[in-house]
Protein backbone atom coordinates (compact mmCIF):
# COMPACT_ATOMS: atom_id res chain seq x y z
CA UNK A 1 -16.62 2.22 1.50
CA UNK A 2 -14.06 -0.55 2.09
CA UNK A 3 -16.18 -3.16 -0.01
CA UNK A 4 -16.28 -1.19 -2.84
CA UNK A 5 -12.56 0.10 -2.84
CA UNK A 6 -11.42 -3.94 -1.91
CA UNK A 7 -12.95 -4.65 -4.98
CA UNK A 8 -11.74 -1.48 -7.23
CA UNK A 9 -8.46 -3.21 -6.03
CA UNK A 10 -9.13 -6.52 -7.28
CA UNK A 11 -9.56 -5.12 -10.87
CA UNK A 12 -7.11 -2.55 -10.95
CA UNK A 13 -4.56 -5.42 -9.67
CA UNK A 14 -5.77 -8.30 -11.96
CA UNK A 15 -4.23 -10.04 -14.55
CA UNK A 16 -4.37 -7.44 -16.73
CA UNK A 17 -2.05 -4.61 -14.69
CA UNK A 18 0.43 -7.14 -13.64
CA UNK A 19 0.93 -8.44 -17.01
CA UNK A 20 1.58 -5.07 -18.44
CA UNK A 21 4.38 -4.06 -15.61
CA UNK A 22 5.78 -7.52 -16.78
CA UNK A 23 5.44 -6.95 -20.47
CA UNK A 24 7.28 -3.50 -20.30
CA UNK A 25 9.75 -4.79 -17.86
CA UNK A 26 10.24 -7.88 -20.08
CA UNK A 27 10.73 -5.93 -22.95
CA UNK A 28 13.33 -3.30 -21.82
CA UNK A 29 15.09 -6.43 -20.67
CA UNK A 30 15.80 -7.79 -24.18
CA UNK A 31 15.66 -5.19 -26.08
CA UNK A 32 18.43 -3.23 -23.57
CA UNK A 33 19.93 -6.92 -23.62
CA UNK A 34 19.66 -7.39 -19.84
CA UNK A 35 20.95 -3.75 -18.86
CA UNK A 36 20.30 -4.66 -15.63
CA UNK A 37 23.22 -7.29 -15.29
CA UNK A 38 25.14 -5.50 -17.66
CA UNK A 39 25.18 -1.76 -16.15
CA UNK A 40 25.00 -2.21 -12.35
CA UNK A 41 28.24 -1.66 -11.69
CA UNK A 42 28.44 1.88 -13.78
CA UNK A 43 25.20 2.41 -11.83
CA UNK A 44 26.73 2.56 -8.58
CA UNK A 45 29.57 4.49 -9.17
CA UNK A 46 27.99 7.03 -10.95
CA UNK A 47 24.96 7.33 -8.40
CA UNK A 48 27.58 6.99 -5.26
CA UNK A 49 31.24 7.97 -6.85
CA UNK A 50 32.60 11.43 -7.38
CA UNK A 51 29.64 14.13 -7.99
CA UNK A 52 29.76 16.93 -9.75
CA UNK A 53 27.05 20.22 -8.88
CA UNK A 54 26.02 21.27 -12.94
CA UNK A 55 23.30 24.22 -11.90
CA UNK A 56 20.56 20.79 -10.38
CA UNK A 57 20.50 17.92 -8.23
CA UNK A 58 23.75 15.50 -8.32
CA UNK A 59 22.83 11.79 -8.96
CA UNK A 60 23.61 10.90 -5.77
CA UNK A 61 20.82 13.56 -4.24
CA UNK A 62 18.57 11.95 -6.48
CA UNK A 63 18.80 8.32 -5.91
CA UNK A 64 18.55 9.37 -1.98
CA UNK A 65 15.14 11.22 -2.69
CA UNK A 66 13.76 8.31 -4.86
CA UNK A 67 15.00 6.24 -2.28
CA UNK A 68 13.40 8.06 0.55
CA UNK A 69 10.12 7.34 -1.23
CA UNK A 70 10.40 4.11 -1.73
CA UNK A 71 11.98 2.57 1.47
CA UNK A 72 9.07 2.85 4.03
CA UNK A 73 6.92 0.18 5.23
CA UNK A 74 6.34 -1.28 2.53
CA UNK A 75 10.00 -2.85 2.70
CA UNK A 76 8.46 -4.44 6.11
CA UNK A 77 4.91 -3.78 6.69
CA UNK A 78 4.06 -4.82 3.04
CA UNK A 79 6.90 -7.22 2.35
CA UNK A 80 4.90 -9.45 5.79
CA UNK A 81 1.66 -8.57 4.53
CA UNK A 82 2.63 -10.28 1.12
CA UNK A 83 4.30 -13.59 2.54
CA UNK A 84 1.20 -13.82 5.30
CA UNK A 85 -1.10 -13.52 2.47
CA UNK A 86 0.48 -15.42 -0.47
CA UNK A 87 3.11 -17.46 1.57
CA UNK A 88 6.42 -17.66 0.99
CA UNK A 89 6.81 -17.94 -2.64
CA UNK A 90 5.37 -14.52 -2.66
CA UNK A 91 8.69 -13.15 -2.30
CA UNK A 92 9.99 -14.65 -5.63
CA UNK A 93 7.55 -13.24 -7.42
CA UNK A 94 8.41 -9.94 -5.61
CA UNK A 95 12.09 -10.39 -6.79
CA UNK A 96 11.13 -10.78 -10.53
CA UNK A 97 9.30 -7.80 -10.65
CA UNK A 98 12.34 -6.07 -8.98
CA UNK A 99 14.78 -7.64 -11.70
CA UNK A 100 12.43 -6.46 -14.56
CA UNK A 101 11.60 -3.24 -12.55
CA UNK A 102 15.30 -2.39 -12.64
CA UNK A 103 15.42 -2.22 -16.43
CA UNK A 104 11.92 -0.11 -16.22
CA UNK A 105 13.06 2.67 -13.86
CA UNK A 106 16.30 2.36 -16.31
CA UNK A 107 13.88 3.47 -19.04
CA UNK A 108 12.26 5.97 -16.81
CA UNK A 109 15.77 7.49 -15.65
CA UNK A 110 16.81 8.00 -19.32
CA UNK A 111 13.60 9.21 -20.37
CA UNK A 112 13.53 11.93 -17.51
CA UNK A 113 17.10 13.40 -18.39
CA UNK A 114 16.46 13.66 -22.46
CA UNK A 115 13.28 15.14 -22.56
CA UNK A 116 14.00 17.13 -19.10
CA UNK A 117 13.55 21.28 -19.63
CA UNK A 118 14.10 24.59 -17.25
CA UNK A 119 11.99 23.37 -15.00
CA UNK A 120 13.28 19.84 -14.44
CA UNK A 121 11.70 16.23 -16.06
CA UNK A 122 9.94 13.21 -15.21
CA UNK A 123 6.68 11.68 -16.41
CA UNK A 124 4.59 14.26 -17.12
CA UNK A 125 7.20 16.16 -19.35
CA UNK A 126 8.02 12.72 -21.09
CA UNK A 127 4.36 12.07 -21.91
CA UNK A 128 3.80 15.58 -23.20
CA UNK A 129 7.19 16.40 -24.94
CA UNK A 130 7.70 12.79 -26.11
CA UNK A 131 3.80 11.83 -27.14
CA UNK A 132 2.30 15.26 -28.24
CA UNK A 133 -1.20 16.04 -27.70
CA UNK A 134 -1.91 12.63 -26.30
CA UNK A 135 0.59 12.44 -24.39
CA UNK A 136 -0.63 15.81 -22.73
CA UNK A 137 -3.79 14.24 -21.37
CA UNK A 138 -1.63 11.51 -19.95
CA UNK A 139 0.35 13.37 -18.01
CA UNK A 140 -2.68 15.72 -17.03
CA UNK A 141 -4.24 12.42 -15.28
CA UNK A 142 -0.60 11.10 -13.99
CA UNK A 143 -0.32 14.22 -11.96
CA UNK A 144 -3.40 14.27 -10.94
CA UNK A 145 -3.08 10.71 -9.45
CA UNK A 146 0.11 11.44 -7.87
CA UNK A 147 -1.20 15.07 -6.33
CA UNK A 148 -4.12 12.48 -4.35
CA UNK A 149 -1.21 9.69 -3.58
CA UNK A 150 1.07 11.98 -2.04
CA UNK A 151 -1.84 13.55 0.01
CA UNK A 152 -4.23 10.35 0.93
CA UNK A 153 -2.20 7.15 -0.85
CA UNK A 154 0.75 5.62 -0.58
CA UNK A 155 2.56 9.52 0.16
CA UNK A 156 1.04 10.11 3.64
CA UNK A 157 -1.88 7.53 4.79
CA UNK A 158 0.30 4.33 4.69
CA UNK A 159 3.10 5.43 6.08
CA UNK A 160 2.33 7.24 8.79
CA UNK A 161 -0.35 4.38 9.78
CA UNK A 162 2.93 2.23 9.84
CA UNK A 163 4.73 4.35 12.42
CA UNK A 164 1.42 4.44 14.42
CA UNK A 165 0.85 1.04 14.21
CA UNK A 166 4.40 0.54 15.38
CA UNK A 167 4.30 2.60 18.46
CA UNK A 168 1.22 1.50 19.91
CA UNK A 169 2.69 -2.84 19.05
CA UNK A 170 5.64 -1.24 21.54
CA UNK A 171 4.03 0.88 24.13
CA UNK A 172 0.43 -0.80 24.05
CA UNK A 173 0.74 -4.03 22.66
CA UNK A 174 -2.51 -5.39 24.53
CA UNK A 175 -4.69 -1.85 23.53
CA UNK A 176 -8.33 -3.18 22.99
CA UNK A 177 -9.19 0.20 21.36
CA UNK A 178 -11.67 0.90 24.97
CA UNK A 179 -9.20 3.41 26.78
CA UNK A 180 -6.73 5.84 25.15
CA UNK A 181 -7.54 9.08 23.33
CA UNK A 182 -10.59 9.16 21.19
CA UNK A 183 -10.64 11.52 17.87
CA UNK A 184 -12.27 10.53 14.87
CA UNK A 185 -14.10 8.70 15.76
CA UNK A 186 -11.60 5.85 17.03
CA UNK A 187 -9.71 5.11 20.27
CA UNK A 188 -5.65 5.29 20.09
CA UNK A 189 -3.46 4.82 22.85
CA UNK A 190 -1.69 7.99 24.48
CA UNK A 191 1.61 7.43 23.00
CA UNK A 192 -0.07 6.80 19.28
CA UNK A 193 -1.33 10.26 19.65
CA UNK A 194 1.73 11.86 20.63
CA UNK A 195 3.86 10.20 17.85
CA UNK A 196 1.57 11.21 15.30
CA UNK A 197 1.74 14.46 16.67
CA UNK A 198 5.55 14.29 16.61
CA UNK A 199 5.52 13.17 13.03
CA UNK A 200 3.31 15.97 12.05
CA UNK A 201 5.41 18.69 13.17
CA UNK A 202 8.65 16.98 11.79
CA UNK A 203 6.49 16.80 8.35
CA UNK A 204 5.70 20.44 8.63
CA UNK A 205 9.32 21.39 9.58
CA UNK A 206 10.89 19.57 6.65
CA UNK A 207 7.64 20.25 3.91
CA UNK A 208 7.63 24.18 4.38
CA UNK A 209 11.24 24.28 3.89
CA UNK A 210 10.33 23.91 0.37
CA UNK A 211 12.09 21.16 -2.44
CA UNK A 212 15.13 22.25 -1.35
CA UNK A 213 15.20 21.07 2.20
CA UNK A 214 13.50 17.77 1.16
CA UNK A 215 16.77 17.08 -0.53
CA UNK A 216 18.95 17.87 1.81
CA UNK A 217 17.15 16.03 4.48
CA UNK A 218 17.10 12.56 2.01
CA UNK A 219 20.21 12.90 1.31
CA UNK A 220 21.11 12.59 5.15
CA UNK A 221 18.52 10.55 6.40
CA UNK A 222 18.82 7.25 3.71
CA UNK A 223 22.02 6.47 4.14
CA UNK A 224 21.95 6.16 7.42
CA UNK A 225 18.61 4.40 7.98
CA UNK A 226 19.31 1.82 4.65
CA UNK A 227 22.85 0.36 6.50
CA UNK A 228 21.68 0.20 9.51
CA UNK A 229 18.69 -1.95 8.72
CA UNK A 230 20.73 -4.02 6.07
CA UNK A 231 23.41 -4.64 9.01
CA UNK A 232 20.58 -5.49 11.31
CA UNK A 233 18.66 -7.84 9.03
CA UNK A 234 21.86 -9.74 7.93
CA UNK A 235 22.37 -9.79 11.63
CA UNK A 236 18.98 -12.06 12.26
CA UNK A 237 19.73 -14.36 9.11
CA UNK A 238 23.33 -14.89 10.69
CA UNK A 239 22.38 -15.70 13.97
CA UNK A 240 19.53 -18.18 12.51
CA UNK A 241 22.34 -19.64 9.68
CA UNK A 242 20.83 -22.91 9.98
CA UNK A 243 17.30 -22.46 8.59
CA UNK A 244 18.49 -20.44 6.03
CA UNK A 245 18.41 -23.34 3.66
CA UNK A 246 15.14 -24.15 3.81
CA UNK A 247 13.36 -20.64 4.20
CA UNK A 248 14.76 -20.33 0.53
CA UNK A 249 13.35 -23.69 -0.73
CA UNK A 250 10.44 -22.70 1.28
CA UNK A 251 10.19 -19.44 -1.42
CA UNK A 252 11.18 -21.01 -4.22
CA UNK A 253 8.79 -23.97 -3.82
CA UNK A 254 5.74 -21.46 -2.84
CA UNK A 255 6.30 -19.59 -5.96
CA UNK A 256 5.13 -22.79 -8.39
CA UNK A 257 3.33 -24.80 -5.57
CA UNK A 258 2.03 -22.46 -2.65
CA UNK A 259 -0.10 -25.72 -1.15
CA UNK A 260 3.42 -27.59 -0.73
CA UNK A 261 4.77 -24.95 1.80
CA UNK A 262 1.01 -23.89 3.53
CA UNK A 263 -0.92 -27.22 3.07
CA UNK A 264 -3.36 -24.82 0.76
CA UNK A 265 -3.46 -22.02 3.62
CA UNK A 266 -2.65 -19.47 1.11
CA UNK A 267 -4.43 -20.23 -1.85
CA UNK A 268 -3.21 -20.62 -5.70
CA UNK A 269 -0.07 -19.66 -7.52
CA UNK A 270 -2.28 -16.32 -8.89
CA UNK A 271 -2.46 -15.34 -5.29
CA UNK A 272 1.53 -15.02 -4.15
CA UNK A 273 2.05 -13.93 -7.38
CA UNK A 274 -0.30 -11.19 -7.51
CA UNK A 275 0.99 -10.28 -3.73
CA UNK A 276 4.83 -10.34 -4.67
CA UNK A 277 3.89 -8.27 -7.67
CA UNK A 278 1.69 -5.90 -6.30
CA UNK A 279 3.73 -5.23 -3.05
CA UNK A 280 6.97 -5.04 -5.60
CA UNK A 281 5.84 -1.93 -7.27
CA UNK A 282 4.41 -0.41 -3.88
CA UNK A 283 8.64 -0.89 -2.43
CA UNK A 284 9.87 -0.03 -5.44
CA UNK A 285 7.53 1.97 -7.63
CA UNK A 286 9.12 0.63 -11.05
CA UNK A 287 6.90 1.36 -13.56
CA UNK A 288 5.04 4.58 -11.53
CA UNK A 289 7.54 6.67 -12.75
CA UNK A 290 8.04 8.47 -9.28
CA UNK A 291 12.02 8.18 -9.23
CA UNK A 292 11.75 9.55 -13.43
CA UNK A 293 10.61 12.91 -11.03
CA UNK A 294 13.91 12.70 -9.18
CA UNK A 295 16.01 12.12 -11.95
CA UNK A 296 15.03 14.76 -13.89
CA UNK A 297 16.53 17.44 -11.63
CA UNK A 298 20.03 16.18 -12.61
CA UNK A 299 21.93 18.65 -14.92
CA UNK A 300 24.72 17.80 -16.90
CA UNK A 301 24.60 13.91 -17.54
CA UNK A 302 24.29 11.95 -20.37
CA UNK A 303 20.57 10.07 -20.31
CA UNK A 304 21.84 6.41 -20.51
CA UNK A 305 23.81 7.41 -17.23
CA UNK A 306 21.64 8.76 -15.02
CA UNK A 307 19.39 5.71 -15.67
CA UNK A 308 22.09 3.28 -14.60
CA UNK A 309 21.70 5.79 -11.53
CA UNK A 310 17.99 5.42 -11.34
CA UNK A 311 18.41 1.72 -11.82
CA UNK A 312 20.05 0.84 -8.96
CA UNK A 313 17.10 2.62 -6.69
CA UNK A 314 15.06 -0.47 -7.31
CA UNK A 315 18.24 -2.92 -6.72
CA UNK A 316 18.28 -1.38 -3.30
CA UNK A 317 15.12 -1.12 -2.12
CA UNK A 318 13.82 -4.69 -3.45
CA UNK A 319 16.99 -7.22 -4.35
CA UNK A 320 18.39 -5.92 -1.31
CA UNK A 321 15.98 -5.00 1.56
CA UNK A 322 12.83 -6.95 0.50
CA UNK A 323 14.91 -9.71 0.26
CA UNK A 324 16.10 -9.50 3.72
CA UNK A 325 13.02 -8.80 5.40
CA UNK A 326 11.31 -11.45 3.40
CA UNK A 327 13.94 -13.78 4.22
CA UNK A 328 13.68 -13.08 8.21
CA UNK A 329 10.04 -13.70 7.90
CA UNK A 330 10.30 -16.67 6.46
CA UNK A 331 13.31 -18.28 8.34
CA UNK A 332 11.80 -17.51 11.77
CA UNK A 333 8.41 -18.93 10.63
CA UNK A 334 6.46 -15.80 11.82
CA UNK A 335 4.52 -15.21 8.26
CA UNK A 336 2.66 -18.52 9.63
CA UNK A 337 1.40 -16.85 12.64
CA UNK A 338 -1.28 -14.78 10.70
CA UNK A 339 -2.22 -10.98 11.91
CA UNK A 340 -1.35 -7.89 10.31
CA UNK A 341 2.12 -7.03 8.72
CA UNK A 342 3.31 -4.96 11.88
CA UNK A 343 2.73 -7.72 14.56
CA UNK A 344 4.22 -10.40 11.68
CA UNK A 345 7.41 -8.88 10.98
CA UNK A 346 7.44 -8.11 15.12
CA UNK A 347 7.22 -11.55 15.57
CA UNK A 348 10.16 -12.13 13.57
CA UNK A 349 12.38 -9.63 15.25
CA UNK A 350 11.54 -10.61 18.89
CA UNK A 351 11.77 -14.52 17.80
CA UNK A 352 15.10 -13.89 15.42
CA UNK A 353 16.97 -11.61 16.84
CA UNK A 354 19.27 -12.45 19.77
CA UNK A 355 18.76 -9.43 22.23
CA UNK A 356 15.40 -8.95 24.66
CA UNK A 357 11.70 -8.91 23.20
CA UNK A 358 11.40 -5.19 24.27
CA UNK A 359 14.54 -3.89 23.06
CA UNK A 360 13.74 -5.97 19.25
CA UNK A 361 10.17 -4.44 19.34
CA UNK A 362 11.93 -1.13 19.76
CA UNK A 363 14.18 -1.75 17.24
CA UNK A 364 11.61 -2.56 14.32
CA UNK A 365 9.67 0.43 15.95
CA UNK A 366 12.41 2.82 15.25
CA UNK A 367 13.49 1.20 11.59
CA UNK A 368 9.17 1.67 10.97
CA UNK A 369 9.71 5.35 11.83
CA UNK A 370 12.60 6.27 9.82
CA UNK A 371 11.44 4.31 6.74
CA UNK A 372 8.01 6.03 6.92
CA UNK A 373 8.90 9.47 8.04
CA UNK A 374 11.74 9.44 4.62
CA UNK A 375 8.39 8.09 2.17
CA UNK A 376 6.42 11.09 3.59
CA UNK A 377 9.26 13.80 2.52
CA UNK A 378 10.38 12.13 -0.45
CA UNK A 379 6.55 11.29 -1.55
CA UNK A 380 5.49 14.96 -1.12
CA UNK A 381 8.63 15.75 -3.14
CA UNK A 382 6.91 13.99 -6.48
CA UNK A 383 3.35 14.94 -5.50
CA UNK A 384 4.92 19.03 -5.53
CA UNK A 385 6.51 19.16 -8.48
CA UNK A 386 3.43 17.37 -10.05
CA UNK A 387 1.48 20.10 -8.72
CA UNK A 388 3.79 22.54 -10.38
CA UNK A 389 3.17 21.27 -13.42
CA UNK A 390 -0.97 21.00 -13.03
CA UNK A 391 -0.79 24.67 -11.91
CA UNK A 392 2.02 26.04 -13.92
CA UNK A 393 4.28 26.42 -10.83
CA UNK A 394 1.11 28.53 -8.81
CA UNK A 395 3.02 29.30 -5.45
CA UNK A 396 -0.87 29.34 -3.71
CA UNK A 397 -1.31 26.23 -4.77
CA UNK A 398 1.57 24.83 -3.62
CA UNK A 399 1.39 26.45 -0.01
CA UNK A 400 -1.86 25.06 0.22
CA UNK A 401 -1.16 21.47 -0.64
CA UNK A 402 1.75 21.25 1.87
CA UNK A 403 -0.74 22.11 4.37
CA UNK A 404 -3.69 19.56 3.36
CA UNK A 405 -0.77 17.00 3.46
CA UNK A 406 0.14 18.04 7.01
CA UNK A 407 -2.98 17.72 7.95
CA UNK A 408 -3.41 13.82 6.13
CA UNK A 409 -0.60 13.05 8.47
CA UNK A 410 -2.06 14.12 11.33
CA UNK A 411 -5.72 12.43 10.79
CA UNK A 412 -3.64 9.04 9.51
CA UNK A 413 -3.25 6.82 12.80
CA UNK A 414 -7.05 7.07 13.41
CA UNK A 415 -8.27 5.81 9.66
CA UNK A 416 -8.47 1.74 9.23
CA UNK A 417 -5.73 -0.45 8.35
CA UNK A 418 -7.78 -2.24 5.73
CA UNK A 419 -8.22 0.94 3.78
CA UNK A 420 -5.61 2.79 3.97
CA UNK A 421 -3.91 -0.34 2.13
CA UNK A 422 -6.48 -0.79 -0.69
CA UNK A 423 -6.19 2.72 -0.61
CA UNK A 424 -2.37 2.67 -1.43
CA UNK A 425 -2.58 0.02 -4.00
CA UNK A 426 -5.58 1.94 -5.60
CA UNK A 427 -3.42 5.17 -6.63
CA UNK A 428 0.02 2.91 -7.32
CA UNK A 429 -2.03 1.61 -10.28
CA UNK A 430 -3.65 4.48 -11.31
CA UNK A 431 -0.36 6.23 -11.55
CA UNK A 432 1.01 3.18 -12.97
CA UNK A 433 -1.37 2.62 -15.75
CA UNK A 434 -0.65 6.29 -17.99
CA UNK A 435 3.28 6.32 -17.08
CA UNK A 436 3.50 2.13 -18.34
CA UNK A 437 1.82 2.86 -21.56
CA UNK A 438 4.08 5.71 -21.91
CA UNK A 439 7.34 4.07 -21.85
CA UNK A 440 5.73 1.27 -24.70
CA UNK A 441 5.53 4.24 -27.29
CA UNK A 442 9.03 6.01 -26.64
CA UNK A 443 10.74 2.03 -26.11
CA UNK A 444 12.30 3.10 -29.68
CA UNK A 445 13.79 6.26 -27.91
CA UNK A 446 15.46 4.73 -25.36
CA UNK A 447 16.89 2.14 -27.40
CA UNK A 448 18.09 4.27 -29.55
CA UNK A 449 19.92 6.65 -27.15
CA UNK A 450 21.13 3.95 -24.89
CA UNK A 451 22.62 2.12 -28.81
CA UNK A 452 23.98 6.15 -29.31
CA UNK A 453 26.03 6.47 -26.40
């Protein structure tokens, strides 16, 4: 299975998808004459100033469920995974698709809000409302693709694999996979089993609450978890001040010539491109159309507003926290050391961060959880109201989907690292692909409403 899915992948993320998330970003970018330079500060206020309850969900409650999807491990897990693989200049190239992504999920924002009905917006309304009869069987296969990702992808499989993999690099860092628990057909340590247990039940807790309680526990949970890992990331880069300077040569060097940094370790200029791009849309999901799902739950706001809103999602999750976690790789030298993204970015904790090995391991362990536990709710937030609009808002079908994704949660720790990435990068791009051509065709719409307002 994994040879064939490594190499669905490969095509799915060639030349061909990254140039059209670059395209589309590209193009908003002119033709909304850099909105994202221009309309970040009326982003923030109106996703974190005064908010007013209009019959839906307020901007702010919004922007804290997209966020909740989008900062989980792939903010540290991928953001390592993506330096280790295509060195440092990987990050730059993660960075540009953040800067065009902003001006994408922009588009998506507005698009969500003017062509949102009774029962909300979001891509598949957009398609269908905005496109016609074509635009019907592209949002048919968009939901479709996000129903699997929420269950199997980048929802459920990834994330809680992340948390696993955390706990068992704190409480069994020298497991050789020959003692422990065995289910699935694979060994896990006792304390693996018990957190995925944990996480299971929290999932169930928060997931048979319904949409409602999904909300309510984003709106909580981010917050909290994005400050304290900003504050503890610009913590590391303080206390290491002095390499600072060079880690961002180091990127910006690696972008146009990787061999320079890695002596050829890490390939060609395709490679930490393709990384920074691919693991860009998996943070931020720019271009997916997954925070469009959010958005369109907000009542009583103009379009070009709530996509400043939207907008400042991916400003967040990428300028902001991949930036920092790339940037603590990089400084401490641990995306040299090879190994998986968990044990990478551990390295760079225990080696960056002034307080004892065990207490930085159980630092990143806890930031893993948080992120990952927040992608699951907000994730299975999307992949519901997609649902809803597959089955015309069947409340069987949507009883029994919460429980097949309980259950993904709880198989997760024991499936393979290897694929339950490839995995994760296969359904980002098959969501991608329907929701990217969509915003090409209605580019005239938002231009025009964004020039109308």
């Amino acid at each position: 299975m994994a040879v064939w899915l490594e190499t669905l992948c490969t095509w799915v993320w060639g030349w061909p998808m990254m140039g059209l998330i670059l395209t589309v970003g590209a193009l908003f970018t002119i033709r909304l004459r850099f909105i994202q330079l221009r309309g970040l500060k009326t982003g923030l206020k109106t996703a974190f100033g005064p908010q007013t309850e209009s019959g839906g969900a307020t901007p702010f409650r919004a922007l804290c469920t997209a966020l909740a999807a989008t900062i989980g491990t792939g903010n540290i897990i991928g953001v390592a995974s993506a330096i280790s693989i295509g060195g440092p200049g990987a990050l730059f190239w993660m960075l540009v698709a953040g800067f065009l992504g902003m001006a994408t999920q922009y588009a998506e924002g507005l698009l969500a809000v003017r062509y949102s009905g009774p029962q909300g917006g979001g891509p598949c309304i957009y398609m269908e409302q905005g496109l016609g009869r074509k635009g019907r069987v592209m949002a048919i296969c968009y939901a479709i693709c996000a129903v699997f990702a929420g269950a199997f992808g980048i929802g459920t499989v990834a994330q809680v694999h992340g948390i696993s993999a955390a706990v068992a690099r704190f409480f069994a860092p020298d497991f050789q996979g020959t003692w422990g628990l065995w289910l699935f057909g694979a060994y896990r340590p006792p304390a693996v089993v018990l957190a995925g247990l944990l996480v299971t039940v929290a999932t169930a807790a928060v997931l048979l609450g319904g949409v409602e309680r999904i909300g309510t526990v984003a709106e909580t949970l981010v917050p909290i978890m994005a400050v304290g890992y900003i504050l503890l990331t610009s913590a590391l880069l303080l206390w290491n001040w002095k390499a600072l300077p060079m880690a961002v040569g180091q990127v910006l060097t690696g972008a146009l010539a990787p061999k320079a940094v890695a002596g050829g370790a890490v390939g060609s200029v395709f490679i930490a491109m393709r990384q920074g791009i691919a693991r860009g849309l998996f943070t931020n999901e720019a271009g997916m159309g997954t925070a469009a799902i959010a958005a369109g739950m907000v009542r009583g706001i103009r379009p070009d507003r709530q996509g400043l809103a939207s907008m400042t999602g991916t400003f967040i999750d990428t300028i902001v926290l991949c930036t920092l976690t790339g940037l603590a790789i990089v400084v401490t030298g641990a995306w040299q050391q090879g190994g998986d993204g968990v044990s990478i970015t551990n390295t760079a904790f225990v080696s960056g961060l002034p307080f004892t090995p065990s207490f930085s391991r159980f630092v990143l362990m806890v930031s893993l959880l948080l992120f990952a536990f927040a992608t699951v709710i907000g994730w299975h937030y999307y992949a519901q109201r997609c649902l809803a609009y597959l089955t015309r808002g069947s409340h069987v079908a949507e009883q029994m989907y919460r429980w097949l994704c309980i259950a993904a949660v709880a198989v997760a720790p024991y499936l393979s690292v290897e694929a339950v990435w490839q995995l994760a990068d296969l359904t980002n791009g098959l969501m991608a692909f329907p929701n990217l051509l969509a915003l090409l065709l209605l580019a005239g719409t938002v231009v025009q409403v964004t020039e109308g307002t």
